[in-house]
Protein backbone atom coordinates (compact mmCIF):
# COMPACT_ATOMS: atom_id res chain seq x y z
CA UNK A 1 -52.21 40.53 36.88
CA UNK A 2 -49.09 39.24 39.45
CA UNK A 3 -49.53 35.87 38.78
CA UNK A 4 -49.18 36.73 34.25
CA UNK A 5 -46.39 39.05 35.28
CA UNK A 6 -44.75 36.28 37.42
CA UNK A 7 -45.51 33.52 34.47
CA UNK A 8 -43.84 35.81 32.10
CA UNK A 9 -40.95 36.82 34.00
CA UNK A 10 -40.42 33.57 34.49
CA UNK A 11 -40.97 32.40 30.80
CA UNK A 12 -38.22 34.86 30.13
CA UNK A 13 -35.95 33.20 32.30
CA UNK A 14 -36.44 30.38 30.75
CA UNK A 15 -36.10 31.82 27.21
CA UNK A 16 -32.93 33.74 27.79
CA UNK A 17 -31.04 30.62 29.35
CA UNK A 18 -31.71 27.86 26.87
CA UNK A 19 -30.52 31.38 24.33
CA UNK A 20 -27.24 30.94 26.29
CA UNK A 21 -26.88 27.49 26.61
CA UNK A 22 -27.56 27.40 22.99
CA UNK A 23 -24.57 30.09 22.24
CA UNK A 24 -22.68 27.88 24.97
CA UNK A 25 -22.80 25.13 22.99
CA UNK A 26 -22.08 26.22 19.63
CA UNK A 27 -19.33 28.08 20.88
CA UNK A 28 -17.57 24.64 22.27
CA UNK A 29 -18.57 22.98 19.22
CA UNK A 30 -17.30 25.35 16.83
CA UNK A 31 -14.07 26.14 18.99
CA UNK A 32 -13.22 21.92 19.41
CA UNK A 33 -10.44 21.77 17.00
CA UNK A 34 -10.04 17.84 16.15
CA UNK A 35 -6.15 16.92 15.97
CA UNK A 36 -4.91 20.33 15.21
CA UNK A 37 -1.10 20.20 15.35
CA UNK A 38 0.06 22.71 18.57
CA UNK A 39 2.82 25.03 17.49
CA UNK A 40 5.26 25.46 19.55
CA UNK A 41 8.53 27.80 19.01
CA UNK A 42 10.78 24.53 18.54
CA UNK A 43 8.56 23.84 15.35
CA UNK A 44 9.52 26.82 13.96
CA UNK A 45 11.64 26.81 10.85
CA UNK A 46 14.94 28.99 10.65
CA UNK A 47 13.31 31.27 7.54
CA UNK A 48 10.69 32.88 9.68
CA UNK A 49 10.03 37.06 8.78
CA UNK A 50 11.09 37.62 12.62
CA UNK A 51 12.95 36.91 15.57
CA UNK A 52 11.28 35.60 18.83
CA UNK A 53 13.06 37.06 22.07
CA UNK A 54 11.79 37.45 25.87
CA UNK A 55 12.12 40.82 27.76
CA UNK A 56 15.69 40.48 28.80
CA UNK A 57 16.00 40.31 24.52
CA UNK A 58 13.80 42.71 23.66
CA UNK A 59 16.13 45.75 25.95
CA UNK A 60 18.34 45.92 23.31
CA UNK A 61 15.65 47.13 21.23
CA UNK A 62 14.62 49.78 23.50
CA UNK A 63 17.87 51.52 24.79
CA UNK A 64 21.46 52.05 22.93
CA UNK A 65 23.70 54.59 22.58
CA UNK A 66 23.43 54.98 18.82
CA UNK A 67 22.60 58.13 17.33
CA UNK A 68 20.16 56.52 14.82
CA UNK A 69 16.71 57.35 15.80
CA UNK A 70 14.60 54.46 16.72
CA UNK A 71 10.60 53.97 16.47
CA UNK A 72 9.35 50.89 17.97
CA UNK A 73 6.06 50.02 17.80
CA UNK A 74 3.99 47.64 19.75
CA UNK A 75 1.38 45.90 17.79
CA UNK A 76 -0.53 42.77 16.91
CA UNK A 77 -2.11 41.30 14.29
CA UNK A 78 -5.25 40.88 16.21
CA UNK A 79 -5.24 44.74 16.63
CA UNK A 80 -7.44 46.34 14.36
CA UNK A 81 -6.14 49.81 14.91
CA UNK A 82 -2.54 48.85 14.74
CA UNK A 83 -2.82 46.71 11.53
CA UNK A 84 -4.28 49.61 10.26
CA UNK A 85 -1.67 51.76 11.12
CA UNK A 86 0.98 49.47 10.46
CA UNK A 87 0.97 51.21 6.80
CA UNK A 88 2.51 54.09 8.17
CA UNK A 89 6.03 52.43 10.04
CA UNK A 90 6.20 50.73 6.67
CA UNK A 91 5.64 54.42 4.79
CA UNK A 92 8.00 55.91 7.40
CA UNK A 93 10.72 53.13 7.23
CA UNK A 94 11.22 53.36 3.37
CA UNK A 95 11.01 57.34 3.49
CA UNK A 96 13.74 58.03 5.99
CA UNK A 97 15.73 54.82 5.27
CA UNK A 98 18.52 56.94 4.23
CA UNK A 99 18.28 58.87 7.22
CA UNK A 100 19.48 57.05 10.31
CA UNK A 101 15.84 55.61 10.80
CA UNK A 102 15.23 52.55 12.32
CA UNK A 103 11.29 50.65 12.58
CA UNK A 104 11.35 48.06 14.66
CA UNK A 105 7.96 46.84 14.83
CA UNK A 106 7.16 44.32 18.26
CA UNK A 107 4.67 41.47 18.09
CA UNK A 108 2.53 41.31 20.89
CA UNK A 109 0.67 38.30 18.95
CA UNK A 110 0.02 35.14 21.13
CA UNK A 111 2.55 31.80 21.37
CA UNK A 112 -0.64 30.15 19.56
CA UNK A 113 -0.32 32.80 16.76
CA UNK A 114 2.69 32.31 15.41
CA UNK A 115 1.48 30.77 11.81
CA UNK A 116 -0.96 33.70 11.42
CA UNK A 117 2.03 35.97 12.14
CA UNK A 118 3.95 34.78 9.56
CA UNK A 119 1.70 34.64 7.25
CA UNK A 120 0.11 38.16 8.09
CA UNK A 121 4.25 39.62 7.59
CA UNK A 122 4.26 38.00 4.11
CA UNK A 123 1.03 38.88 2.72
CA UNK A 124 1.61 42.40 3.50
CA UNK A 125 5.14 41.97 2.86
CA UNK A 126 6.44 43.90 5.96
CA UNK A 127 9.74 45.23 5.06
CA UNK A 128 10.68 46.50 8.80
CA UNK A 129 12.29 44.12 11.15
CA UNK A 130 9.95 42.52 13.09
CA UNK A 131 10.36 40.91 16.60
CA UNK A 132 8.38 38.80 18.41
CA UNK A 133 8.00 39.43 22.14
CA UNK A 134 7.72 35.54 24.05
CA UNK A 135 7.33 36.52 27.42
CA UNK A 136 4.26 36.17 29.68
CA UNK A 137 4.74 37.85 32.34
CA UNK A 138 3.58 41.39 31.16
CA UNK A 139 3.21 42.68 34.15
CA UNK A 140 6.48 42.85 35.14
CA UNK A 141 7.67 44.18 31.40
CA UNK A 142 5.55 46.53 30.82
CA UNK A 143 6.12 48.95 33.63
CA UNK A 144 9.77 48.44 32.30
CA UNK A 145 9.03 49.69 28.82
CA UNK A 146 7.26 53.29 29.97
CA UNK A 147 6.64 53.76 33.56
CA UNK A 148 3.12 55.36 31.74
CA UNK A 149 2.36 52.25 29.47
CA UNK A 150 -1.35 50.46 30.65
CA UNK A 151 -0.21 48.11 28.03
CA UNK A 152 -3.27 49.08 25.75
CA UNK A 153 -1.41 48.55 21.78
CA UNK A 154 -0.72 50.08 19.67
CA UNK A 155 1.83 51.70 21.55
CA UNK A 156 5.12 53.48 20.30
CA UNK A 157 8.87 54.57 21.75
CA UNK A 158 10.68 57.11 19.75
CA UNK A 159 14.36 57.39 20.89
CA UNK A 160 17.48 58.08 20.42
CA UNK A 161 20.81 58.93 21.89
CA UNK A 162 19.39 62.19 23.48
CA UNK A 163 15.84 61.90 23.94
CA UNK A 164 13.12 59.79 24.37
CA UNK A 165 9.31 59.74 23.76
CA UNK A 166 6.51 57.34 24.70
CA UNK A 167 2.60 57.23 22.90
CA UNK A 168 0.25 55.24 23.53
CA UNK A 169 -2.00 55.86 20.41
CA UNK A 170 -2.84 55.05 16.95
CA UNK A 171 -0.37 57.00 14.42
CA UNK A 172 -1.42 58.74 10.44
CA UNK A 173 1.50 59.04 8.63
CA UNK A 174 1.87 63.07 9.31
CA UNK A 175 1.24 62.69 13.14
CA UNK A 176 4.04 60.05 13.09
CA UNK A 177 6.53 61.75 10.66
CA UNK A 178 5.54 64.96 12.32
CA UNK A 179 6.59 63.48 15.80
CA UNK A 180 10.02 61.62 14.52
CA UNK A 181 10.87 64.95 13.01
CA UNK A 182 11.66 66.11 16.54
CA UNK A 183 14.37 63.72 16.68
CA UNK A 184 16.20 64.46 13.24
């Protein structure tokens, strides 16, 4: 009985590493990309739907002395709860656009996803401005942007003049108008 135990156990072994050396493989193999064409931010036209800035860029964004309210959101489009609440800035930007209401939504996408950024901001014709955070070093900019941030996204500042608020959560469209309503 030890020695078919031992045989199987080891037949397992065997089984479940050719299993991952098969996913190994077609993962590099589907992944290998040929000549694809790297993008890089000097590549970029003029006409893009955003603006690329670092951290030093992106302050202006989260502090003036206006007394239009501000709601920035952190997002990307590899974020499936953020693209899903991206709806809602758009909702809330064309409501209270009248109002002294500013969206700003921030990219958090990747350097390498630049082209699917574009493209995902004109399919879904984003009307708020968009701006693309280029800047690496997270660790240092996060802390920055809410003492509180882990940097988990979606992730939103409310602000303005007065008062300030931080959430790091997904938004409906009555939790978010609800909250920006404390700042009207």
């Amino acid at each position: 009985m030890l020695i078919a135990h031992r045989k199987y156990k080891q037949y397992y072994t065997f089984v479940v590493m050719k299993f991952y050396t098969f996913i190994g493989l077609l993962l590099l193999i589907s992944c290998k990309g040929g000549n694809q064409e790297i993008v890089s931010f000097e590549n970029l036209e003029e006409d893009t739907p955003f603006i690329t800035v670092d951290y030093e860029g992106l302050e202006a964004y989260l502090e003036t002395s206006e007394a239009e309210v501000h709601v920035v959101n952190f997002w990307a489009t590899w974020c499936k709860p953020c693209v899903k609440e991206l709806p809602h800035f758009e909702e809330l930007r064309a409501v209270y656009d009248t109002e002294d209401v500013k969206v700003i939504l921030v990219s958090l996408d990747f350097p390498e996803q630049i082209e699917r950024l574009t493209h995902f901001i004109e399919k879904w014709n984003i009307q708020s401005e968009v701006v693309f955070l280029d800047d690496g070093d997270a660790n240092t900019w996060i802390p920055k942007v809410d003492v509180n941030w882990s940097g988990a996204i979606p992730a939103t500042i409310i602000y303005n003049d007065e008062k300030r608020s931080f959430h790091e959560q997904s938004f409906t469209y009555d939790t978010l108008e609800k909250e920006l309503k404390l700042f009207l």
